[in-house]
Protein backbone atom coordinates (compact mmCIF):
# COMPACT_ATOMS: atom_id res chain seq x y z
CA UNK A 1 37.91 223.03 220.10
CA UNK A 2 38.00 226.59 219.61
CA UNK A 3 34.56 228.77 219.18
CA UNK A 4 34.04 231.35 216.51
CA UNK A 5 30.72 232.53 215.24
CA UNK A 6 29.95 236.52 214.86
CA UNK A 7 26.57 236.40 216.58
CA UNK A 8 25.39 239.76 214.80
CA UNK A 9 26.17 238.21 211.27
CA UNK A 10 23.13 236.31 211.99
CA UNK A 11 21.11 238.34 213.63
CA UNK A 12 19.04 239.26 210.43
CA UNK A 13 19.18 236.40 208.33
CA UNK A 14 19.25 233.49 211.13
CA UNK A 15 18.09 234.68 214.21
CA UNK A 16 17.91 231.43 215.73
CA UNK A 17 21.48 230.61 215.17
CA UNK A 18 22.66 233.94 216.62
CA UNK A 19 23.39 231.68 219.89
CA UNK A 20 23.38 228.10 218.32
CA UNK A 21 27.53 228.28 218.21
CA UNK A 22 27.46 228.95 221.85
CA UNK A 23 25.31 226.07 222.57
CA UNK A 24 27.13 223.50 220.63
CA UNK A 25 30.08 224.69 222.58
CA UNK A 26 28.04 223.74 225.93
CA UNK A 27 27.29 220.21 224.14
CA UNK A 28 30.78 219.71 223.41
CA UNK A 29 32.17 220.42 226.95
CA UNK A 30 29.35 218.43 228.20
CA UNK A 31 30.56 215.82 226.23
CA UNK A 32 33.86 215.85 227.24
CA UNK A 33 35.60 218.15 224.45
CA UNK A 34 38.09 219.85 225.91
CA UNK A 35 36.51 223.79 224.62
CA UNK A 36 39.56 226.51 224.49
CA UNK A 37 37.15 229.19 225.34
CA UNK A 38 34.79 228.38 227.64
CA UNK A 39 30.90 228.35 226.15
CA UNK A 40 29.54 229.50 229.14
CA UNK A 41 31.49 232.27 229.44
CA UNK A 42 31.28 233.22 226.08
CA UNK A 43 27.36 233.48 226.42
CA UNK A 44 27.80 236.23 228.74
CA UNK A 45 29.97 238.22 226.45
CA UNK A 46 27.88 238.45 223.37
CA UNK A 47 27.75 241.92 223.33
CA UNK A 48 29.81 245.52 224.59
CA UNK A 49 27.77 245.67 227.93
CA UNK A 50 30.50 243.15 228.87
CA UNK A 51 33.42 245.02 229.28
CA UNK A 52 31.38 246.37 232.04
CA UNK A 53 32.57 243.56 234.35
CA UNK A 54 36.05 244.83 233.68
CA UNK A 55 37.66 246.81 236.35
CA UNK A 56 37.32 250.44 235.71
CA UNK A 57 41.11 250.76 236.00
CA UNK A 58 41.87 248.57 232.62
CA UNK A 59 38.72 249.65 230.36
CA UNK A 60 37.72 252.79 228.61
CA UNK A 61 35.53 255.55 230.33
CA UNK A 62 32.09 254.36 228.87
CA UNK A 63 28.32 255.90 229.22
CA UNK A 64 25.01 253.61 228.24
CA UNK A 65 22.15 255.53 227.51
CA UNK A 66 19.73 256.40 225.50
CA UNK A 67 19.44 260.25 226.89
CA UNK A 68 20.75 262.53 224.05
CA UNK A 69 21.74 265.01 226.21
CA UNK A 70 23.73 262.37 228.23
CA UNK A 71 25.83 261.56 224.99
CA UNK A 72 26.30 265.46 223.99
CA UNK A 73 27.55 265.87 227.77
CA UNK A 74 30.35 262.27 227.58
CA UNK A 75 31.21 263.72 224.39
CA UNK A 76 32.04 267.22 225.46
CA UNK A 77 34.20 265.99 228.48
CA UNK A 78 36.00 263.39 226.06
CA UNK A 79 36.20 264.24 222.34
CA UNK A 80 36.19 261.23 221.45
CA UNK A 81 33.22 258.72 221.26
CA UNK A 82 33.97 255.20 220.17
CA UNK A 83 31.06 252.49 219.44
């Protein structure tokens, strides 16, 4: 079985099933169901804070803040601000 849900799809209209794809997935592998991408793993990527456990070498310069002057200071050293 491969998983797919877009947890922020449901994050307004169904906030309960914003992680209900990720525990079926659990189920399933408990169960025996051979799961392509693993749901436990999966639960710890439901958002960008995960590339964070990437190696700095392979992933994009990135800043989490919420200091304005933080932002205006990435920005100014980079150009470029992706989100």
């Amino acid at each position: 079985m491969m998983l797919r849900n877009d947890p922020s799809a449901d994050l307004d209209d169904r906030p309960w099933a914003q992680y209900s794809g990720i525990v079926f997935g659990q189920l399933a592998k408990k169960n025996g169901v051979l799961v392509l991408n693993n749901p436990d793993t999966l639960a710890k990527a439901t958002n960008k804070m995960y590339f964070q456990y990437f190696p700095e070498i392979i992933r994009p310069e990135t800043i989490i803040t919420r200091s304005i002057a933080e932002i205006k200071s990435f920005y100014a050293a980079h150009k470029k601000i992706l989100s």
